[in-house]
PDB file of N, CA and C in Angstrom:
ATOM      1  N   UNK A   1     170.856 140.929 128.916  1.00  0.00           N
ATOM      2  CA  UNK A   1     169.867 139.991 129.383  1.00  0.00           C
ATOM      3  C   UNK A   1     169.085 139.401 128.204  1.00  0.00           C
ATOM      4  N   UNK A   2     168.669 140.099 126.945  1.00  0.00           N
ATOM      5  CA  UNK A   2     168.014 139.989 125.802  1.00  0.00           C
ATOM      6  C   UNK A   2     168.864 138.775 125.371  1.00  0.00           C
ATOM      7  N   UNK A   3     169.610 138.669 125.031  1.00  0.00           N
ATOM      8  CA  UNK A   3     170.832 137.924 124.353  1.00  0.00           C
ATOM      9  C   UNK A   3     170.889 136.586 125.057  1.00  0.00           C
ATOM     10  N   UNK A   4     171.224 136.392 126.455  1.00  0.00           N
ATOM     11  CA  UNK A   4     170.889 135.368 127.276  1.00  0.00           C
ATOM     12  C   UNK A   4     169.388 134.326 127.220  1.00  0.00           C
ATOM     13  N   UNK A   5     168.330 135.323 127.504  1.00  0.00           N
ATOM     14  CA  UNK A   5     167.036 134.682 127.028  1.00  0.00           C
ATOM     15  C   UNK A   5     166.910 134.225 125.581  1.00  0.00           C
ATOM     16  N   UNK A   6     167.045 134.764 124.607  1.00  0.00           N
ATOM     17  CA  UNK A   6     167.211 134.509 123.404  1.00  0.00           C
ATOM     18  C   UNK A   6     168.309 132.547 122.929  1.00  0.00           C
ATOM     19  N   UNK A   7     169.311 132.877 123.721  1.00  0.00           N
ATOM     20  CA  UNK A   7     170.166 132.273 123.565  1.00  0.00           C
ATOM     21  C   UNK A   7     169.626 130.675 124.592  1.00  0.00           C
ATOM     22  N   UNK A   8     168.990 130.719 125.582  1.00  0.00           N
ATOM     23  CA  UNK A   8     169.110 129.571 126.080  1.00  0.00           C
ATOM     24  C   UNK A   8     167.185 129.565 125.661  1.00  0.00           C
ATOM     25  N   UNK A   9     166.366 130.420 125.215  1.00  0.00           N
ATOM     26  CA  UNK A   9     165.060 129.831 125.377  1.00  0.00           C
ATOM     27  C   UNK A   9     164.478 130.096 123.708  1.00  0.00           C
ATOM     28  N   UNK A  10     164.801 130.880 122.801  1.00  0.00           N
ATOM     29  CA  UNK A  10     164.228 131.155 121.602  1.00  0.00           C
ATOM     30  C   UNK A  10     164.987 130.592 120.762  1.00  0.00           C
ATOM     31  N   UNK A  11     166.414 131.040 120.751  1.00  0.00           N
ATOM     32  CA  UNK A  11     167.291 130.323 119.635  1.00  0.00           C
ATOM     33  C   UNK A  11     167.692 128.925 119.550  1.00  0.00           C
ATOM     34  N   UNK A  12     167.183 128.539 121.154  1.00  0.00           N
ATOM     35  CA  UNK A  12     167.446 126.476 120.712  1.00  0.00           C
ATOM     36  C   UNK A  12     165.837 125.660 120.468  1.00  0.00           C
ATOM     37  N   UNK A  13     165.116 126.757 120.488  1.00  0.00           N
ATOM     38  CA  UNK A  13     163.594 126.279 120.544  1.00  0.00           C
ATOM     39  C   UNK A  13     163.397 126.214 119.245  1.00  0.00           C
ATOM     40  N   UNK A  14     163.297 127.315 118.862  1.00  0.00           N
ATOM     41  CA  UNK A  14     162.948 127.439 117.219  1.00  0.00           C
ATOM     42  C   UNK A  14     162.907 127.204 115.892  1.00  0.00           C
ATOM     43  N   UNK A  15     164.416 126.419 115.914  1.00  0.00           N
ATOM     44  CA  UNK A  15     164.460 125.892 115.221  1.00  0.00           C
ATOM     45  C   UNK A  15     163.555 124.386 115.454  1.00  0.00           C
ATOM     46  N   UNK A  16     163.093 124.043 116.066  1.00  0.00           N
ATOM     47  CA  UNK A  16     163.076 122.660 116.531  1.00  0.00           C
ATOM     48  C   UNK A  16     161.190 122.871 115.715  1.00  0.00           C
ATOM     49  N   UNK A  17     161.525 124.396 116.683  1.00  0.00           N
ATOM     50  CA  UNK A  17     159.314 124.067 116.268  1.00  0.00           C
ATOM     51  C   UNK A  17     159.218 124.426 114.372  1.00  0.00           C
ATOM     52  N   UNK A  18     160.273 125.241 113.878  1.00  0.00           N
ATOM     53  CA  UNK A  18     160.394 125.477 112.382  1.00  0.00           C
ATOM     54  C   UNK A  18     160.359 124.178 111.522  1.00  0.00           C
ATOM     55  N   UNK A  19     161.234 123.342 112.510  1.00  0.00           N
ATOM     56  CA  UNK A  19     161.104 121.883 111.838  1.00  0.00           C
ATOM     57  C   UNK A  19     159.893 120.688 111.857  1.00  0.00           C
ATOM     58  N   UNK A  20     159.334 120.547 112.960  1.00  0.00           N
ATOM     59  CA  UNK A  20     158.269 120.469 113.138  1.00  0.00           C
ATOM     60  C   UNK A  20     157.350 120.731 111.677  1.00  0.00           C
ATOM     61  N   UNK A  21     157.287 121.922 111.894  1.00  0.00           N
ATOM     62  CA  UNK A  21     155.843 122.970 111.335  1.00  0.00           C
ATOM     63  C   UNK A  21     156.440 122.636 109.554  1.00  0.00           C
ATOM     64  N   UNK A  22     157.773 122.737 109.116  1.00  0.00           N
ATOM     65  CA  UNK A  22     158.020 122.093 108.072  1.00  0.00           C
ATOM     66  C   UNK A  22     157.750 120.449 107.515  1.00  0.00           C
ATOM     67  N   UNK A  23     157.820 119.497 108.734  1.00  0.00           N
ATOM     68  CA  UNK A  23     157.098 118.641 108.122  1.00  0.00           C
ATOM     69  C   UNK A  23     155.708 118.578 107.537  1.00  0.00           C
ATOM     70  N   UNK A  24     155.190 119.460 108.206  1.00  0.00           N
ATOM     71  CA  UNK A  24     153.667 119.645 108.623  1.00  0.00           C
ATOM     72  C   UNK A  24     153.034 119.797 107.139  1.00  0.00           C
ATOM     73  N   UNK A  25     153.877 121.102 106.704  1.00  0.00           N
ATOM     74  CA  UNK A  25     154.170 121.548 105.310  1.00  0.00           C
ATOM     75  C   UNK A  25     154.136 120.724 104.317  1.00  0.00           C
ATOM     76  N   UNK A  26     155.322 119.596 104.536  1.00  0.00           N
ATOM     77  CA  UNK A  26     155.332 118.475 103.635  1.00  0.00           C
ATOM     78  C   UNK A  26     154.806 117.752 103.068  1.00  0.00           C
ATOM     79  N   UNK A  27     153.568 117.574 104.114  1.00  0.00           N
ATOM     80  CA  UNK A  27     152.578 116.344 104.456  1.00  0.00           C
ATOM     81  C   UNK A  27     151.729 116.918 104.609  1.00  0.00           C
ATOM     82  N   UNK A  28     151.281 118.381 103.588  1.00  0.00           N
ATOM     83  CA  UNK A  28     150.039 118.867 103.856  1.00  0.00           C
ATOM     84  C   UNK A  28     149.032 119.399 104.850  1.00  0.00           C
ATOM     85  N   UNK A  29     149.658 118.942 105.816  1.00  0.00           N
ATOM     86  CA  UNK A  29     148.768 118.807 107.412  1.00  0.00           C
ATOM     87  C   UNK A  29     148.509 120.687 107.652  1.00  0.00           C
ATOM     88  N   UNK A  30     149.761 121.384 107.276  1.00  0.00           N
ATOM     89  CA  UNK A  30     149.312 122.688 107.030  1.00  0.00           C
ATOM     90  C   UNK A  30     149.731 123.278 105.922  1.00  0.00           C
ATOM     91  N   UNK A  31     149.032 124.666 106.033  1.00  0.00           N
ATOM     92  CA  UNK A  31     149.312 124.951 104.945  1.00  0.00           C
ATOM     93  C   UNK A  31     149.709 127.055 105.400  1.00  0.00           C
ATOM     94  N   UNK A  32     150.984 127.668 104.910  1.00  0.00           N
ATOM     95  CA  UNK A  32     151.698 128.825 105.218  1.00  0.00           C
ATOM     96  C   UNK A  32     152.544 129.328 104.211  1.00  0.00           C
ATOM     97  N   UNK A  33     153.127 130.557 104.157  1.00  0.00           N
ATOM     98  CA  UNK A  33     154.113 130.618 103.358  1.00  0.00           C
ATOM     99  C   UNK A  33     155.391 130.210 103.681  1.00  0.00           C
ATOM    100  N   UNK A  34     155.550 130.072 104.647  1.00  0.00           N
ATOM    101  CA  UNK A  34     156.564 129.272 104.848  1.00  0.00           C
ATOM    102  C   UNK A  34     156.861 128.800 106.600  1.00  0.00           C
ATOM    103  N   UNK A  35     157.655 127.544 106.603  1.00  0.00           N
ATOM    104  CA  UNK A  35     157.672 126.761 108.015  1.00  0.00           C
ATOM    105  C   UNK A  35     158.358 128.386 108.887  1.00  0.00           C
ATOM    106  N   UNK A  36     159.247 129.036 108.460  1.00  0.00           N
ATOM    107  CA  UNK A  36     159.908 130.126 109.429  1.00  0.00           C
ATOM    108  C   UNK A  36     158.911 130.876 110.067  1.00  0.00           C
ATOM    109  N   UNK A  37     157.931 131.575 108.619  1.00  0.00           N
ATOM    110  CA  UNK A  37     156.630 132.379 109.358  1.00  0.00           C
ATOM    111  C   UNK A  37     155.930 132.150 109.893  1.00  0.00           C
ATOM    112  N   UNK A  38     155.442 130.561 109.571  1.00  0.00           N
ATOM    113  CA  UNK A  38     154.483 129.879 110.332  1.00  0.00           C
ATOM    114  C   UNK A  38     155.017 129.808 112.174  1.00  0.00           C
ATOM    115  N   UNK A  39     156.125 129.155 112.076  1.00  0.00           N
ATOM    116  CA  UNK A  39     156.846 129.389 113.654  1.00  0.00           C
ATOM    117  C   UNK A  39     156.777 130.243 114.514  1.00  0.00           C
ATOM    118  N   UNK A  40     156.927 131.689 113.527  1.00  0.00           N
ATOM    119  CA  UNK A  40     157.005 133.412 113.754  1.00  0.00           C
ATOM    120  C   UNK A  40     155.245 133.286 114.568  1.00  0.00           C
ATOM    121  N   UNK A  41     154.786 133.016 114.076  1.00  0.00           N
ATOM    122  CA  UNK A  41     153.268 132.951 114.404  1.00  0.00           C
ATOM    123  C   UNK A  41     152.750 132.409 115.719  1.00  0.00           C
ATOM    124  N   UNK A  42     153.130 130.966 115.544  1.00  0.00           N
ATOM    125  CA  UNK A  42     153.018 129.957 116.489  1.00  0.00           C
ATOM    126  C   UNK A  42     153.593 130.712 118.032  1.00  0.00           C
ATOM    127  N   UNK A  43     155.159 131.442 117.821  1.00  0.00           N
ATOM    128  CA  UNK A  43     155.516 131.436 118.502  1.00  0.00           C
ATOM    129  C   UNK A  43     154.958 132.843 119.541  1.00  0.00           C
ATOM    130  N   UNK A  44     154.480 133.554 118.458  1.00  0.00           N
ATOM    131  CA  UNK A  44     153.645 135.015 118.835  1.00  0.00           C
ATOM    132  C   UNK A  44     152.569 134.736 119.610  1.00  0.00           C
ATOM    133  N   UNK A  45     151.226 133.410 118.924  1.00  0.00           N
ATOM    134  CA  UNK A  45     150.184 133.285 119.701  1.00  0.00           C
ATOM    135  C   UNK A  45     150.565 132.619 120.964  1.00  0.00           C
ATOM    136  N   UNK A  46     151.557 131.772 121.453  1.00  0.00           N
ATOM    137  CA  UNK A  46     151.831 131.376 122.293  1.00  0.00           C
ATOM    138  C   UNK A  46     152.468 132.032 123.385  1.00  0.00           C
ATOM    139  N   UNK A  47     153.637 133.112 122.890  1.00  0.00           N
ATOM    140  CA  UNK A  47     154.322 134.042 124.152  1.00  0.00           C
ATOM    141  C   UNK A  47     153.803 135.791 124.160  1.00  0.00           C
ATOM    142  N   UNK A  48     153.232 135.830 122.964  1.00  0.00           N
ATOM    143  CA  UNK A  48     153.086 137.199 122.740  1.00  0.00           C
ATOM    144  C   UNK A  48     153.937 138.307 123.578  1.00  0.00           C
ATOM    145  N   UNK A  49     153.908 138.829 124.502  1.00  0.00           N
ATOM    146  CA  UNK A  49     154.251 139.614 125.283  1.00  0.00           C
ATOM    147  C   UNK A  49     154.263 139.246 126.559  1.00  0.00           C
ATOM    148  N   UNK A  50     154.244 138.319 127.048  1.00  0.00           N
ATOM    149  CA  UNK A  50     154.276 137.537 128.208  1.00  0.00           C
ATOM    150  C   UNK A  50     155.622 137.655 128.769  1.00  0.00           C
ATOM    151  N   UNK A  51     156.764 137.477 128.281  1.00  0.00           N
ATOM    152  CA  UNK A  51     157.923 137.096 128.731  1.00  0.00           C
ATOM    153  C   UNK A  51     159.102 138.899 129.041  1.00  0.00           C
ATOM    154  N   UNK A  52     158.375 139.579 128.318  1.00  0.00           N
ATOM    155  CA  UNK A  52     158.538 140.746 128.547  1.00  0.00           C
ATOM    156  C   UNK A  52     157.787 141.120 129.829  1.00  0.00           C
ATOM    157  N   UNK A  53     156.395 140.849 129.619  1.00  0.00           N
ATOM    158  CA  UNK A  53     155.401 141.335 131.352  1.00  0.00           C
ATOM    159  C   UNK A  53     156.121 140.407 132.061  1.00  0.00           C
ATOM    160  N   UNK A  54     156.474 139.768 132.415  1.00  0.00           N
ATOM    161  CA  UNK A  54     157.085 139.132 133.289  1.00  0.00           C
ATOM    162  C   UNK A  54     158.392 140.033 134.019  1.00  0.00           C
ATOM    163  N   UNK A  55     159.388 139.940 133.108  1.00  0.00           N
ATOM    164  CA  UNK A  55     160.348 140.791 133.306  1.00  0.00           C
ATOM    165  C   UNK A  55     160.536 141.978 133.945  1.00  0.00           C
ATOM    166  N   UNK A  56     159.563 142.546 133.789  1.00  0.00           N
ATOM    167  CA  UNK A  56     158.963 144.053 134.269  1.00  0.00           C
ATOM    168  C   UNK A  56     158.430 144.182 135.590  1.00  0.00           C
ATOM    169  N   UNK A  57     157.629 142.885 135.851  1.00  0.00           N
ATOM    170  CA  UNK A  57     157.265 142.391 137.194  1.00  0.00           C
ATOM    171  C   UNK A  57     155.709 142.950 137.211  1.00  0.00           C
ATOM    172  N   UNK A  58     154.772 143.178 135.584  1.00  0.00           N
ATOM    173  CA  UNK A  58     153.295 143.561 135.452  1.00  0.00           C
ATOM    174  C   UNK A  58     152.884 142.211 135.406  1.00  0.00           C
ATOM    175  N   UNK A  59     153.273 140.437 135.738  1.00  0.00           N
ATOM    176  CA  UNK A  59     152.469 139.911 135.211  1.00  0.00           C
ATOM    177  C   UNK A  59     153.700 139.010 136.793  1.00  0.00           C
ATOM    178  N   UNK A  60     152.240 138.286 137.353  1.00  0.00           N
ATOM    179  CA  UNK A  60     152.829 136.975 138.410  1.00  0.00           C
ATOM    180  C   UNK A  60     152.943 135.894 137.604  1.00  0.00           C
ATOM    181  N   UNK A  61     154.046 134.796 138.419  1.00  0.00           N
ATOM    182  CA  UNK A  61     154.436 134.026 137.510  1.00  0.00           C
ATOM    183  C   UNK A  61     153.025 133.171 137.148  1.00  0.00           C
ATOM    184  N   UNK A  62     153.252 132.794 136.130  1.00  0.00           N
ATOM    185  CA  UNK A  62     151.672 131.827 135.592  1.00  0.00           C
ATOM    186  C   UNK A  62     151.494 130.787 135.943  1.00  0.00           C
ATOM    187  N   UNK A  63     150.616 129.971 136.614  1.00  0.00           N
ATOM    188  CA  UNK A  63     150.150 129.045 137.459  1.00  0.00           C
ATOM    189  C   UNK A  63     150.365 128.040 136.524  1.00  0.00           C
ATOM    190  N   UNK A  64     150.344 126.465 136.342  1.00  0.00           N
ATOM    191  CA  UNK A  64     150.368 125.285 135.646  1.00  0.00           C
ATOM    192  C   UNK A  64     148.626 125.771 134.973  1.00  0.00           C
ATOM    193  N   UNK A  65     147.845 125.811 135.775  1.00  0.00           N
ATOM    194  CA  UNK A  65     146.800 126.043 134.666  1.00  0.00           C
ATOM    195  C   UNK A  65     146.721 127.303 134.335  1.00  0.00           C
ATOM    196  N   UNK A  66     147.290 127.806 133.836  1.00  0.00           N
ATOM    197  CA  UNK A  66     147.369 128.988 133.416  1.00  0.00           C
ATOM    198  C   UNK A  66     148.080 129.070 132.038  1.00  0.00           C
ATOM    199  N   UNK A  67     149.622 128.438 132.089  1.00  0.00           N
ATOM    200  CA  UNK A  67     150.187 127.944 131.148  1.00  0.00           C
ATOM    201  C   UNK A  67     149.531 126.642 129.668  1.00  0.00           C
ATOM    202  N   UNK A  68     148.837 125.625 130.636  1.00  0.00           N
ATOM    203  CA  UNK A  68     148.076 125.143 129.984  1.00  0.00           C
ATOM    204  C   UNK A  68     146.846 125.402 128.785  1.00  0.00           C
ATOM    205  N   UNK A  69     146.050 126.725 129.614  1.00  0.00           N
ATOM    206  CA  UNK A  69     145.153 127.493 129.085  1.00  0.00           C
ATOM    207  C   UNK A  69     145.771 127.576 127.973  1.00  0.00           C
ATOM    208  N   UNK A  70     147.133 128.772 127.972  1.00  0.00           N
ATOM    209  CA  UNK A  70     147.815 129.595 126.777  1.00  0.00           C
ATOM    210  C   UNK A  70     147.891 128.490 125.765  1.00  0.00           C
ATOM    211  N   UNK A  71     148.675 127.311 126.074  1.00  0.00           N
ATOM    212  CA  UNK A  71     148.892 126.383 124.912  1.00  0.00           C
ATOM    213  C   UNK A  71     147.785 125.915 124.454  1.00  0.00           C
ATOM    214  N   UNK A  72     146.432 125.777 124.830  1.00  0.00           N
ATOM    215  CA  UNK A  72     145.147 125.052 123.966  1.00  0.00           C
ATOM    216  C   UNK A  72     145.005 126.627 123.571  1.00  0.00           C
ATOM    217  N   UNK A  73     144.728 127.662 123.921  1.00  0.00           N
ATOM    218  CA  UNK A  73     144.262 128.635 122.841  1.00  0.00           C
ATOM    219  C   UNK A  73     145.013 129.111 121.928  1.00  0.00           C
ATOM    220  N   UNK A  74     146.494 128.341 121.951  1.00  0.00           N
ATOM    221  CA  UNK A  74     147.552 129.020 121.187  1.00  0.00           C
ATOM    222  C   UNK A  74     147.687 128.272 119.738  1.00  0.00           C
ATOM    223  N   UNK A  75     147.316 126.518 120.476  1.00  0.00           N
ATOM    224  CA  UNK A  75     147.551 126.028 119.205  1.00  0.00           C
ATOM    225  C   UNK A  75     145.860 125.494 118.593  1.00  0.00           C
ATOM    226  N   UNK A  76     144.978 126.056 119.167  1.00  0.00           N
ATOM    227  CA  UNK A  76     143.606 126.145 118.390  1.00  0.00           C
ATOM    228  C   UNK A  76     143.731 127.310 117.659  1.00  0.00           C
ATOM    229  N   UNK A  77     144.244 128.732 117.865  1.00  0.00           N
ATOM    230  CA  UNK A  77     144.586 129.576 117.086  1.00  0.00           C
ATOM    231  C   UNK A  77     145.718 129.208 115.668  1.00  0.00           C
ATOM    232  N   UNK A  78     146.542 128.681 116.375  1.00  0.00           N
ATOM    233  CA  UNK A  78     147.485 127.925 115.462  1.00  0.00           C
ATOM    234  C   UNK A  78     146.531 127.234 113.832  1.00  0.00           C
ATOM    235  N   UNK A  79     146.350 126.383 114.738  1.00  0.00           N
ATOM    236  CA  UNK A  79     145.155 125.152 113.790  1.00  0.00           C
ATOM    237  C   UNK A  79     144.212 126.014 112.730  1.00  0.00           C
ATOM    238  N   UNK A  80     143.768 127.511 113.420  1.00  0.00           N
ATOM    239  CA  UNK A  80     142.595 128.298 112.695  1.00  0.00           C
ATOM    240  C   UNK A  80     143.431 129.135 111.617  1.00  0.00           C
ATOM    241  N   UNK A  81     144.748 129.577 111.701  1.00  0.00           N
ATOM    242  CA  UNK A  81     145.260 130.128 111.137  1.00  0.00           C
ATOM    243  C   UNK A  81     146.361 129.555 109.578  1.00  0.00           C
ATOM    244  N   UNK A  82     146.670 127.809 110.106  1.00  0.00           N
ATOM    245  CA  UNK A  82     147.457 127.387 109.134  1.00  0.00           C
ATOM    246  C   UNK A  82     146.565 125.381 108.820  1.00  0.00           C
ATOM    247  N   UNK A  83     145.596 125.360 109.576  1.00  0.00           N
ATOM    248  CA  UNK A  83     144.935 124.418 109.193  1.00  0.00           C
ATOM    249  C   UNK A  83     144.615 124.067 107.795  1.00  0.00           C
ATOM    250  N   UNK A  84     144.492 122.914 107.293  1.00  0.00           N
ATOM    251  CA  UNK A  84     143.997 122.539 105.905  1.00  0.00           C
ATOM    252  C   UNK A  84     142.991 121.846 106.192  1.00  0.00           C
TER     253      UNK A  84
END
């Protein structure tokens, strides 16, 4: 099941947000040791353990505002952590 999730939701995502976060890099806009870790990050404050509680059946599925919430505190955390 690991392999499946991975395969249709982390491994076609990631690269996309690595690239992203590497322009970002480019153009100063942030600043990390690198676009991979920075992603590693991004992608932590945003799913942390969520997708695991889910799985398990400790967490109901997350409402539209709920999801919303996660992404403004994920990428204001984001912003606090690799901002320039």
């Amino acid at each position: 099941m690991g392999a499946t999730i991975a395969a249709g939701g982390r491994d076609s995502v990631f690269p996309l947000i690595e690239k992203l976060i590497q322009r970002g890099l480019e153009s100063s806009a942030l600043a990390a040791p690198s676009a991979r870790i920075a992603a590693e990050w991004f992608l932590n404050l945003l799913i942390g353990d969520l997708q695991i509680r889910r799985v398990i059946h400790t967490l109901p599925v997350p409402s539209d505002k709920d999801v919303d919430s996660r992404v403004v505190a994920a990428t204001s955390a984001f912003r606090k952590l690799c901002g320039t």
